[in-house]
PDB file of N, CA and C in Angstrom:
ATOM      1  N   UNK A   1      10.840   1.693   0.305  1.00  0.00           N
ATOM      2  CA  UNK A   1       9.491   1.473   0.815  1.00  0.00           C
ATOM      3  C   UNK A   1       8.512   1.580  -0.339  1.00  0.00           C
ATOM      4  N   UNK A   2       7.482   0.516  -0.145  1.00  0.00           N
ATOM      5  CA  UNK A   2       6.499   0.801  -1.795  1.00  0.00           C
ATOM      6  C   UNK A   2       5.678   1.656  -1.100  1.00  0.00           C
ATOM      7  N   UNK A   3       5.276   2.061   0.042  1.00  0.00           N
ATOM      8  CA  UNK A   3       4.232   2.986   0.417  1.00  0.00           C
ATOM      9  C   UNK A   3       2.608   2.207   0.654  1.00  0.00           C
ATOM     10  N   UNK A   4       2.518   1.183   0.859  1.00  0.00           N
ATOM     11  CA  UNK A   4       1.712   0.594   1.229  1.00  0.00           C
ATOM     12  C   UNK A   4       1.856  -0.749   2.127  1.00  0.00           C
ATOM     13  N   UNK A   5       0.710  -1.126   3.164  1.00  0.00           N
ATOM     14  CA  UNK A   5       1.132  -1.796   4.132  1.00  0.00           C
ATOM     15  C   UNK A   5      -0.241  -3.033   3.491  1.00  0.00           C
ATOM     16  N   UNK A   6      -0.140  -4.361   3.767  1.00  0.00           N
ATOM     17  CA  UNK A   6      -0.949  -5.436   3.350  1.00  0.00           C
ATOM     18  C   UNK A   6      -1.843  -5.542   4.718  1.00  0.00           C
ATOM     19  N   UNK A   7      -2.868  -5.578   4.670  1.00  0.00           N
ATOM     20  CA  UNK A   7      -4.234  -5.736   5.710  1.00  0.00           C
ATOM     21  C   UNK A   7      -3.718  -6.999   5.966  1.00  0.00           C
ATOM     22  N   UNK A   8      -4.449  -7.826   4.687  1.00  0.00           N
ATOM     23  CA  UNK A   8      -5.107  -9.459   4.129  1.00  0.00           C
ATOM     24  C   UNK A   8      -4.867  -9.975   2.991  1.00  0.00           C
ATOM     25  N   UNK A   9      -4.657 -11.336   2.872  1.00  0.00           N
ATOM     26  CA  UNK A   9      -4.477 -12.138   1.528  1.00  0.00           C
ATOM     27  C   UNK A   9      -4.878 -12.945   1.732  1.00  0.00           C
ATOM     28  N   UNK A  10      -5.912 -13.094   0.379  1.00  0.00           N
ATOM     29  CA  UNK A  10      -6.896 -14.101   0.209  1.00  0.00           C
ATOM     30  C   UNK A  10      -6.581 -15.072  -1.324  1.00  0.00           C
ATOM     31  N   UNK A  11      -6.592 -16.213  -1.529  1.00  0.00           N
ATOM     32  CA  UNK A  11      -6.577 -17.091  -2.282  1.00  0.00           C
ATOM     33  C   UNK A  11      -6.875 -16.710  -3.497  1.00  0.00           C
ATOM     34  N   UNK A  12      -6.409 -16.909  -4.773  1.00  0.00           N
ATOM     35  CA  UNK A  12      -7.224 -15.745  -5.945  1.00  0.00           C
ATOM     36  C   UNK A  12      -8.383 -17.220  -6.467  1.00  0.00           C
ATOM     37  N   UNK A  13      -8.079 -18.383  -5.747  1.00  0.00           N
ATOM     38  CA  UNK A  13      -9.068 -19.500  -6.170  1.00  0.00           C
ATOM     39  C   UNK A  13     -10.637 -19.844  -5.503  1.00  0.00           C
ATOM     40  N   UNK A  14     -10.939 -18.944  -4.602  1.00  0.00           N
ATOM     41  CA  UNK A  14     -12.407 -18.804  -4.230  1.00  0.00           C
ATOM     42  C   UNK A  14     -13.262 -19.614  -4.515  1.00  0.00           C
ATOM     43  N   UNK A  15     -14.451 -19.799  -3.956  1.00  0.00           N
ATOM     44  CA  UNK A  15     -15.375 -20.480  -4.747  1.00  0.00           C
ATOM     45  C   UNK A  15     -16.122 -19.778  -5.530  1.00  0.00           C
ATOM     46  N   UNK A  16     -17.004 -19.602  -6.470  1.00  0.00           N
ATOM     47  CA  UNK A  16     -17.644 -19.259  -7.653  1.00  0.00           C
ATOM     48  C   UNK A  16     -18.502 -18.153  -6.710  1.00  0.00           C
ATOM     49  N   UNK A  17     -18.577 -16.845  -7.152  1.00  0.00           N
ATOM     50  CA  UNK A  17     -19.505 -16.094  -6.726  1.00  0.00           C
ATOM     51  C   UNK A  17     -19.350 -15.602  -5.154  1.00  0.00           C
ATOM     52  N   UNK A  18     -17.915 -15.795  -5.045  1.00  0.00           N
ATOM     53  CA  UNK A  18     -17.559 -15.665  -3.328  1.00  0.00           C
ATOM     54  C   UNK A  18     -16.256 -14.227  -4.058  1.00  0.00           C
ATOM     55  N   UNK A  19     -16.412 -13.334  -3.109  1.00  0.00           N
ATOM     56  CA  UNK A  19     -15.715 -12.366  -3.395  1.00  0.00           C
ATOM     57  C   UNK A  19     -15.341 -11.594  -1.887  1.00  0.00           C
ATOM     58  N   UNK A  20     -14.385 -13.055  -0.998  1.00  0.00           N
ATOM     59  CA  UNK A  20     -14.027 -12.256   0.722  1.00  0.00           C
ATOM     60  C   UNK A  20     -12.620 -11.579   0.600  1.00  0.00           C
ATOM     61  N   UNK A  21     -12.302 -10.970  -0.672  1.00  0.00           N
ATOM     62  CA  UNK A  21     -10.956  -9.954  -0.603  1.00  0.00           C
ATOM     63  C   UNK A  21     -12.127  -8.549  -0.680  1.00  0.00           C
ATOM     64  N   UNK A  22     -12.817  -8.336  -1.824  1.00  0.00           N
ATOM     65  CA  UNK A  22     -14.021  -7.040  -2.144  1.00  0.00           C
ATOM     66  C   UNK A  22     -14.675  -7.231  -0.459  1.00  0.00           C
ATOM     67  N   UNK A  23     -15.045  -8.355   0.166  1.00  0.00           N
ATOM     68  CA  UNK A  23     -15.982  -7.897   1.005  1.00  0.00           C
ATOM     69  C   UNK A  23     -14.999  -7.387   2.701  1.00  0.00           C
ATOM     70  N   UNK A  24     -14.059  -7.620   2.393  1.00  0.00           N
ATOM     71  CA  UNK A  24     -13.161  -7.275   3.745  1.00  0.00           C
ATOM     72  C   UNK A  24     -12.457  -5.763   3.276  1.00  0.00           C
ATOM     73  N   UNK A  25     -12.188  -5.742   2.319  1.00  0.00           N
ATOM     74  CA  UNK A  25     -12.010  -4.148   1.669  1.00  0.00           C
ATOM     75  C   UNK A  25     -13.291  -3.440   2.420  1.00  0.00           C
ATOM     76  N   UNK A  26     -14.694  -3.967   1.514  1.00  0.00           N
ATOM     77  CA  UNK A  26     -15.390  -3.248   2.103  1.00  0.00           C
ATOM     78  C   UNK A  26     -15.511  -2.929   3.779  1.00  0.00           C
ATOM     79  N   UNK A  27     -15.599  -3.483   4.196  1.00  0.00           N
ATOM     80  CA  UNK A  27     -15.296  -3.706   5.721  1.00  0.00           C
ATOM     81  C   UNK A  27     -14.592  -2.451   6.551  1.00  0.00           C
ATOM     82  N   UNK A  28     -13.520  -2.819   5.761  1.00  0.00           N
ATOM     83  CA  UNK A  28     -12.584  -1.813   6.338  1.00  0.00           C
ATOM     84  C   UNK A  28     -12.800   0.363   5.929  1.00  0.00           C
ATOM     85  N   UNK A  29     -12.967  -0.187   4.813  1.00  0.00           N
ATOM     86  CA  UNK A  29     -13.981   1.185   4.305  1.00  0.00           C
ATOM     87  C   UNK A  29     -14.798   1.605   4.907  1.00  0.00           C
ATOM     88  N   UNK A  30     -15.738   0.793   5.455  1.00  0.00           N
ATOM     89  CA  UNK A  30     -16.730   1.292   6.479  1.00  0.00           C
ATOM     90  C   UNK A  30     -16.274   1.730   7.851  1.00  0.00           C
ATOM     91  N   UNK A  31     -14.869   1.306   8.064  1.00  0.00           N
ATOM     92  CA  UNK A  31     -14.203   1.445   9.442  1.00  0.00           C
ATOM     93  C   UNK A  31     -13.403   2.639   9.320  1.00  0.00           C
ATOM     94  N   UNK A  32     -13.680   3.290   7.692  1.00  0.00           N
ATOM     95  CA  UNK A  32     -12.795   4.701   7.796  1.00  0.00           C
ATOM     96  C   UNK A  32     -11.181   4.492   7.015  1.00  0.00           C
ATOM     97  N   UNK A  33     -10.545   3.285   6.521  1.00  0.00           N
ATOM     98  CA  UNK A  33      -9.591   3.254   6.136  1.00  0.00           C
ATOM     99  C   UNK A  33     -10.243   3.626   4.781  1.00  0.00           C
ATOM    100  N   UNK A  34      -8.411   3.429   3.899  1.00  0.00           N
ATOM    101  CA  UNK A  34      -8.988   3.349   2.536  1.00  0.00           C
ATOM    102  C   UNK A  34      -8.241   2.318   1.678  1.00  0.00           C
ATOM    103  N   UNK A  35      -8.947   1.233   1.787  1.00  0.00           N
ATOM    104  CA  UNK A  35      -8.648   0.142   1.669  1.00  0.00           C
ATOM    105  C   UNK A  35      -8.901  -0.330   0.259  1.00  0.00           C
ATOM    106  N   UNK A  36      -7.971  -1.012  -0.632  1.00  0.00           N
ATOM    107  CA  UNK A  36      -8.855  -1.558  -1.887  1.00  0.00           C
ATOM    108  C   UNK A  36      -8.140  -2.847  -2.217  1.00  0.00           C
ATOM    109  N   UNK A  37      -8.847  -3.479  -3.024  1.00  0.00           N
ATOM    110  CA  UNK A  37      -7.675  -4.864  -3.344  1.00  0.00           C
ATOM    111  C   UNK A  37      -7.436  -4.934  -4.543  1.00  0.00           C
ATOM    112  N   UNK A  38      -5.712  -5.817  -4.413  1.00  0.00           N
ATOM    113  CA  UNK A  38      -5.167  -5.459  -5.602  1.00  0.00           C
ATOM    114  C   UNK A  38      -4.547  -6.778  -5.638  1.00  0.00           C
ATOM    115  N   UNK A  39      -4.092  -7.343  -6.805  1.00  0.00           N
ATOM    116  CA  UNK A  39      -3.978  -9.032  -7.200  1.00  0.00           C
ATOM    117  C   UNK A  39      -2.994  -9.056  -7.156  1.00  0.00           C
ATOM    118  N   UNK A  40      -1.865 -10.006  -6.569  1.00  0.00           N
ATOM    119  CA  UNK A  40      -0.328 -10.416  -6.535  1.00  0.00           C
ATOM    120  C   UNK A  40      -0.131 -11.450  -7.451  1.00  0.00           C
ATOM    121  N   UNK A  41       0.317 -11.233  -8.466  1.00  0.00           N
ATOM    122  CA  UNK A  41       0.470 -12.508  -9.784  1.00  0.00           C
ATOM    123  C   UNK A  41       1.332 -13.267  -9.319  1.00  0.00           C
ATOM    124  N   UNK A  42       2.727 -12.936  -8.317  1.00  0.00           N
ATOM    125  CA  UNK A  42       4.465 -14.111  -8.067  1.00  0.00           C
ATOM    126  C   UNK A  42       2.872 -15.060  -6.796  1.00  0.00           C
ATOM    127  N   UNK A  43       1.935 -14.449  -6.216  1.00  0.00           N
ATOM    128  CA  UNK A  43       1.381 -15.587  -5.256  1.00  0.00           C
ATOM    129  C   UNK A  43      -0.022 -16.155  -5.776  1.00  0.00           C
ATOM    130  N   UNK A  44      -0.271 -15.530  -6.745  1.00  0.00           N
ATOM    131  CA  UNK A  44      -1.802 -15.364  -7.254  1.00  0.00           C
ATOM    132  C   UNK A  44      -2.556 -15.499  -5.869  1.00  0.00           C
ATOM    133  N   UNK A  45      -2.963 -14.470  -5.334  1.00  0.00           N
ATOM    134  CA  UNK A  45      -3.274 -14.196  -4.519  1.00  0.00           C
ATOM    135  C   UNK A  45      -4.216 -12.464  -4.477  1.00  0.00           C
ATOM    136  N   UNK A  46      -5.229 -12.498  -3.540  1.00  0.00           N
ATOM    137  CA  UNK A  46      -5.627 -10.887  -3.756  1.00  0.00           C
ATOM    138  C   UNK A  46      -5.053 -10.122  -2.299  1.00  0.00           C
ATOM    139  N   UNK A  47      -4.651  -8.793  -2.254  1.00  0.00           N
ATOM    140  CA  UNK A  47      -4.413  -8.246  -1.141  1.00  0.00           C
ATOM    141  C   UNK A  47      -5.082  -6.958  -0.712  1.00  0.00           C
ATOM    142  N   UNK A  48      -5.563  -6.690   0.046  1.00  0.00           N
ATOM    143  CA  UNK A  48      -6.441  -6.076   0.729  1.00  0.00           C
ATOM    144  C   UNK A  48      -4.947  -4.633   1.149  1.00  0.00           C
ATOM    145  N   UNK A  49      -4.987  -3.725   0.465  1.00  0.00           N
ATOM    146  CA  UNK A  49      -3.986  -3.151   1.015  1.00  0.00           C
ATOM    147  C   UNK A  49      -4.863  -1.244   1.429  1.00  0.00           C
ATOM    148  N   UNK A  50      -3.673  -0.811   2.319  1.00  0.00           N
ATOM    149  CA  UNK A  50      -3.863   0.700   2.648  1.00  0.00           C
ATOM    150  C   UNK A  50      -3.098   1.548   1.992  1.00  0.00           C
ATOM    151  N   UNK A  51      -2.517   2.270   1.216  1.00  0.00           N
ATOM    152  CA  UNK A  51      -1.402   3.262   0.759  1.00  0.00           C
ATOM    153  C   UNK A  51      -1.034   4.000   1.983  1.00  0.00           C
ATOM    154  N   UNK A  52       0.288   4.552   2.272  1.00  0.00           N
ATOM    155  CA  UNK A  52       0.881   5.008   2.739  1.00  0.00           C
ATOM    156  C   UNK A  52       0.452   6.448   2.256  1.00  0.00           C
ATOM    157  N   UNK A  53       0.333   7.597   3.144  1.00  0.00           N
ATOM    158  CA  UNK A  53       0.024   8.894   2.247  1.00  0.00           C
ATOM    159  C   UNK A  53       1.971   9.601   1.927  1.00  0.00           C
ATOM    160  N   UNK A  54       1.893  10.409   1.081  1.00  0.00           N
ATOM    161  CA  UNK A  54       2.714  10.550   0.732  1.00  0.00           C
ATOM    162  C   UNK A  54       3.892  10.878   1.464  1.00  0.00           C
ATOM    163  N   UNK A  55       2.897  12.073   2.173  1.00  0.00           N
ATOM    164  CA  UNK A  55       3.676  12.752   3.664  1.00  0.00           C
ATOM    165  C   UNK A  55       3.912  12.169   4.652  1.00  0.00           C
ATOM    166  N   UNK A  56       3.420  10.596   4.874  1.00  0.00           N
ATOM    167  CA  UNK A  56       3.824   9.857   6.214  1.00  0.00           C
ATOM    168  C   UNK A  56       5.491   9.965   6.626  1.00  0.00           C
ATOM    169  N   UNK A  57       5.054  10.431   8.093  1.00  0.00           N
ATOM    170  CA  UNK A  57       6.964  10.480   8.945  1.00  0.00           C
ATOM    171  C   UNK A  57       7.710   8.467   8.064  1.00  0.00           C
ATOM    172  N   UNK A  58       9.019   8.894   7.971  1.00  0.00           N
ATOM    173  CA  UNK A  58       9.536   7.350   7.831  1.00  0.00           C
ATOM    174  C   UNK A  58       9.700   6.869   9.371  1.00  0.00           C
ATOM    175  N   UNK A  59       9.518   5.789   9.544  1.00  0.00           N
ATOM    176  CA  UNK A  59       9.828   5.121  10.732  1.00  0.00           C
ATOM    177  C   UNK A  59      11.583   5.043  10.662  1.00  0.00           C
ATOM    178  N   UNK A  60      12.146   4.751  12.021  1.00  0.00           N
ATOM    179  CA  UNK A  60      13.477   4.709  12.123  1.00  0.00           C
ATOM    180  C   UNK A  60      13.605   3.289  11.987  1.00  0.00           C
TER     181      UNK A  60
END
């Protein structure tokens, strides 16, 4: 398990001055997660992810 679960993935090709991976992070931040985005180079792609805390039960 990498310890983190993917929200969202957004295109890393945007239009100029458009930033909807930062603004859905933010989003979710405001909703209490802790959300940040982080760039997938094999999709070039950005992902909006949560970390797993360390201590989470494993699922069966």
């Amino acid at each position: 398990m990498n310890g983190r679960v993917v929200l969202e993935r957004f295109p890393a090709g945007g239009p100029r001055g458009s930033w909807p991976a930062e603004e859905f992070a933010r989003a979710r931040r405001q909703e209490g997660q802790r959300a940040e985005v982080v760039m997938d180079l094999a999709t070039d792609a950005f992902l909006v992810i949560v970390r797993e805390p360390e201590d989470a039960p494993v699922a069966a």
